[in-house]
N, C-alpha and C. Protein backbone atom coordinates (compact mmCIF):
# COMPACT_ATOMS: atom_id res chain seq x y z
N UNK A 1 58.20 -11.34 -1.52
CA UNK A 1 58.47 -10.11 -0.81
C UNK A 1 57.53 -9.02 -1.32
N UNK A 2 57.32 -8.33 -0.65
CA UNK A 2 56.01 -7.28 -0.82
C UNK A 2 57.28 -6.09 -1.17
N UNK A 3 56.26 -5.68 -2.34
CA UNK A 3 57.28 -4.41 -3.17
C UNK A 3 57.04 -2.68 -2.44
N UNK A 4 58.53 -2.48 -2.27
CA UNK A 4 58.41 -1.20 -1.28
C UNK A 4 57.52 -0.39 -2.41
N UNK A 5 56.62 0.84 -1.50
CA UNK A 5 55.54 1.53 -2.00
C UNK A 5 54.48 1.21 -1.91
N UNK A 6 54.74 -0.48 -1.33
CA UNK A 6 52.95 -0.89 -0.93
C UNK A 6 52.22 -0.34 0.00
N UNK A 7 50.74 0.33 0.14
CA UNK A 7 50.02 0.75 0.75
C UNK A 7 48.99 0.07 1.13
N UNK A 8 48.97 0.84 2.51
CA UNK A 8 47.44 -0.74 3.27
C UNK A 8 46.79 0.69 4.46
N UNK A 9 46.29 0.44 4.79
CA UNK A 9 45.63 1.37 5.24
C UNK A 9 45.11 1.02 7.14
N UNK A 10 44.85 1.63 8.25
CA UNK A 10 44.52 1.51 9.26
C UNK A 10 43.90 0.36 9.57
N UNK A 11 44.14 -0.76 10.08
CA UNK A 11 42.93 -2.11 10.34
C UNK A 11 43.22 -3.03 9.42
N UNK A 12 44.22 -2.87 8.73
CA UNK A 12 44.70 -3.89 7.85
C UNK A 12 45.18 -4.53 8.39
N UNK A 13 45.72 -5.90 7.54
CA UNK A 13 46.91 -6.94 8.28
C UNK A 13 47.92 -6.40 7.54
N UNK A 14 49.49 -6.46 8.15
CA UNK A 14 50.93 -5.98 7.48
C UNK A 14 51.35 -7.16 6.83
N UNK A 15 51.55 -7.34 5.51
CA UNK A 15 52.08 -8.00 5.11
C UNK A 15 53.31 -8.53 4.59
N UNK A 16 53.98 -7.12 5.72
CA UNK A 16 55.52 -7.51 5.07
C UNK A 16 56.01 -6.89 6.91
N UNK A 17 57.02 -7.30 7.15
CA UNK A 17 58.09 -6.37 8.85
C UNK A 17 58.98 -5.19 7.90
N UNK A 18 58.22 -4.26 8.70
CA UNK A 18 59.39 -3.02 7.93
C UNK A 18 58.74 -1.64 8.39
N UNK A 19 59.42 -0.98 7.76
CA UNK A 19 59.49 0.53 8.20
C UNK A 19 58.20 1.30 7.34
N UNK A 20 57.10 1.12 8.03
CA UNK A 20 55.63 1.82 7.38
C UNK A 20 56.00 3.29 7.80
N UNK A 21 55.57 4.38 6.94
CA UNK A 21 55.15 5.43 6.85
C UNK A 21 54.04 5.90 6.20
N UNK A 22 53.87 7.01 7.30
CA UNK A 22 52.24 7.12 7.19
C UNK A 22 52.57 8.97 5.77
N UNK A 23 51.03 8.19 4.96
CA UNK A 23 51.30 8.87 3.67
C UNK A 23 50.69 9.93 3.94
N UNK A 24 51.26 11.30 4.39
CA UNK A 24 51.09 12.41 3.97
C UNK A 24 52.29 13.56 3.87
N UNK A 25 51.38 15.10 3.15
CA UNK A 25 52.24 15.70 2.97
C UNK A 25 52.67 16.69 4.05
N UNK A 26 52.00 16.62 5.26
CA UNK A 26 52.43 17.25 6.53
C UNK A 26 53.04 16.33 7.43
N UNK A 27 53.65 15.04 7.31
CA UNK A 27 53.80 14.51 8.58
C UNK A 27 54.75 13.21 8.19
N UNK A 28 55.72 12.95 8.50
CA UNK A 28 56.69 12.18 7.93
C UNK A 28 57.00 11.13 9.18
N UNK A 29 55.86 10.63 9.58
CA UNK A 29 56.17 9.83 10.83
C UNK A 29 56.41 8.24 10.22
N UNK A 30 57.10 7.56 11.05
CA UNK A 30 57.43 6.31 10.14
C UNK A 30 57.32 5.64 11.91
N UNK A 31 56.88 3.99 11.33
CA UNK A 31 57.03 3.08 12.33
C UNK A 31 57.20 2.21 12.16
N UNK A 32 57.84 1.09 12.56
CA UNK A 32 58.79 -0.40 12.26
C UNK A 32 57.23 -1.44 12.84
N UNK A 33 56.48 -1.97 12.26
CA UNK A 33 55.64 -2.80 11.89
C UNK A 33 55.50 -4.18 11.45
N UNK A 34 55.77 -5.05 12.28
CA UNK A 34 55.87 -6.60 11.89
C UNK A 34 54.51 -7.16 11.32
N UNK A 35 55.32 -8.24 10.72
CA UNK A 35 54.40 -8.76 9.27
C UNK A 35 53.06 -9.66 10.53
N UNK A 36 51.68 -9.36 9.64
CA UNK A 36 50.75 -9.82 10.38
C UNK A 36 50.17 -8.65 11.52
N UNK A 37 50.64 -8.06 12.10
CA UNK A 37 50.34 -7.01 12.90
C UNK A 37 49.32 -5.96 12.13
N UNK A 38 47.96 -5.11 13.10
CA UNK A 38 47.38 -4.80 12.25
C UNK A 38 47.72 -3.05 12.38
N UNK A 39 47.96 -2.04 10.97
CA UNK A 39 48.20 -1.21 11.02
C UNK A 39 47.51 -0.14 12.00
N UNK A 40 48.10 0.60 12.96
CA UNK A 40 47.19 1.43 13.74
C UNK A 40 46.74 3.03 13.00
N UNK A 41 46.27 2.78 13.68
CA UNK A 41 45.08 4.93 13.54
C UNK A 41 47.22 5.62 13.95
N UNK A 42 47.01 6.93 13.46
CA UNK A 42 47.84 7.96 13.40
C UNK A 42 46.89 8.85 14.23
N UNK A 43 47.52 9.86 15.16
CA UNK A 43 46.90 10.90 16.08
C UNK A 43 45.58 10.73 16.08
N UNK A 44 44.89 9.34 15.90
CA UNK A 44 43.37 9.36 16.51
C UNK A 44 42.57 8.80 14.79
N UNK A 45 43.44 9.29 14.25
CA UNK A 45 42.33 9.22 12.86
C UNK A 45 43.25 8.09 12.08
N UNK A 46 42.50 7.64 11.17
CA UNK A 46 42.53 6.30 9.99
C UNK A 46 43.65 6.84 8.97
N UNK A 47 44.68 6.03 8.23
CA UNK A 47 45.71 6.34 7.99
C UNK A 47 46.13 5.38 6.64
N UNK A 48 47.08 6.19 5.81
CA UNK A 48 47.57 4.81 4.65
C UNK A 48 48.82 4.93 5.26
N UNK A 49 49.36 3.71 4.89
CA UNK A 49 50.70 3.36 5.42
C UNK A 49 51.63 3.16 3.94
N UNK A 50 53.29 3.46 4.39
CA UNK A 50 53.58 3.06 3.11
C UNK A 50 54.97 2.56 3.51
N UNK A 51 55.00 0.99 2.93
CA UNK A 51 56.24 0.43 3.14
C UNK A 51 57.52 1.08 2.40
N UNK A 52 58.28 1.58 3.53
CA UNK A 52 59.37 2.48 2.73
C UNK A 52 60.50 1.80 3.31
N UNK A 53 61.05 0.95 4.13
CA UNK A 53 62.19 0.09 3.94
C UNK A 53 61.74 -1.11 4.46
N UNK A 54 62.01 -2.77 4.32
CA UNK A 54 62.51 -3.74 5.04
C UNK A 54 63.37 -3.77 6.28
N UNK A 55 62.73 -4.62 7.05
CA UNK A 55 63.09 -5.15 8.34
C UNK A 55 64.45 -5.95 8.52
């Protein structure tokens, strides 16, 4: 199991199904992301993601 807090970034592969949020300090958007799927761009631009719960 991939340890919550893992970060992967835009164009990655997901290596875990779960609740990614995108890491910043203006914007608390979160999206449910299945394992293998590749992380998308946020409002146009390149993004870290951060696994903050399981699927």
């Amino acid at each position: 199991m991939t340890p919550l807090g893992t970060k992967k970034r835009t164009g990655e592969s997901c290596p875990e199904s779960g609740v990614w949020k995108v890491d910043s300090l203006y914007d608390s958007t979160t999206a449910p992301i299945a394992r293998g799927n590749i992380f998308p761009p946020y409002k146009g631009n390149a993004v870290t993601w951060i696994l903050s719960r399981y699927a």
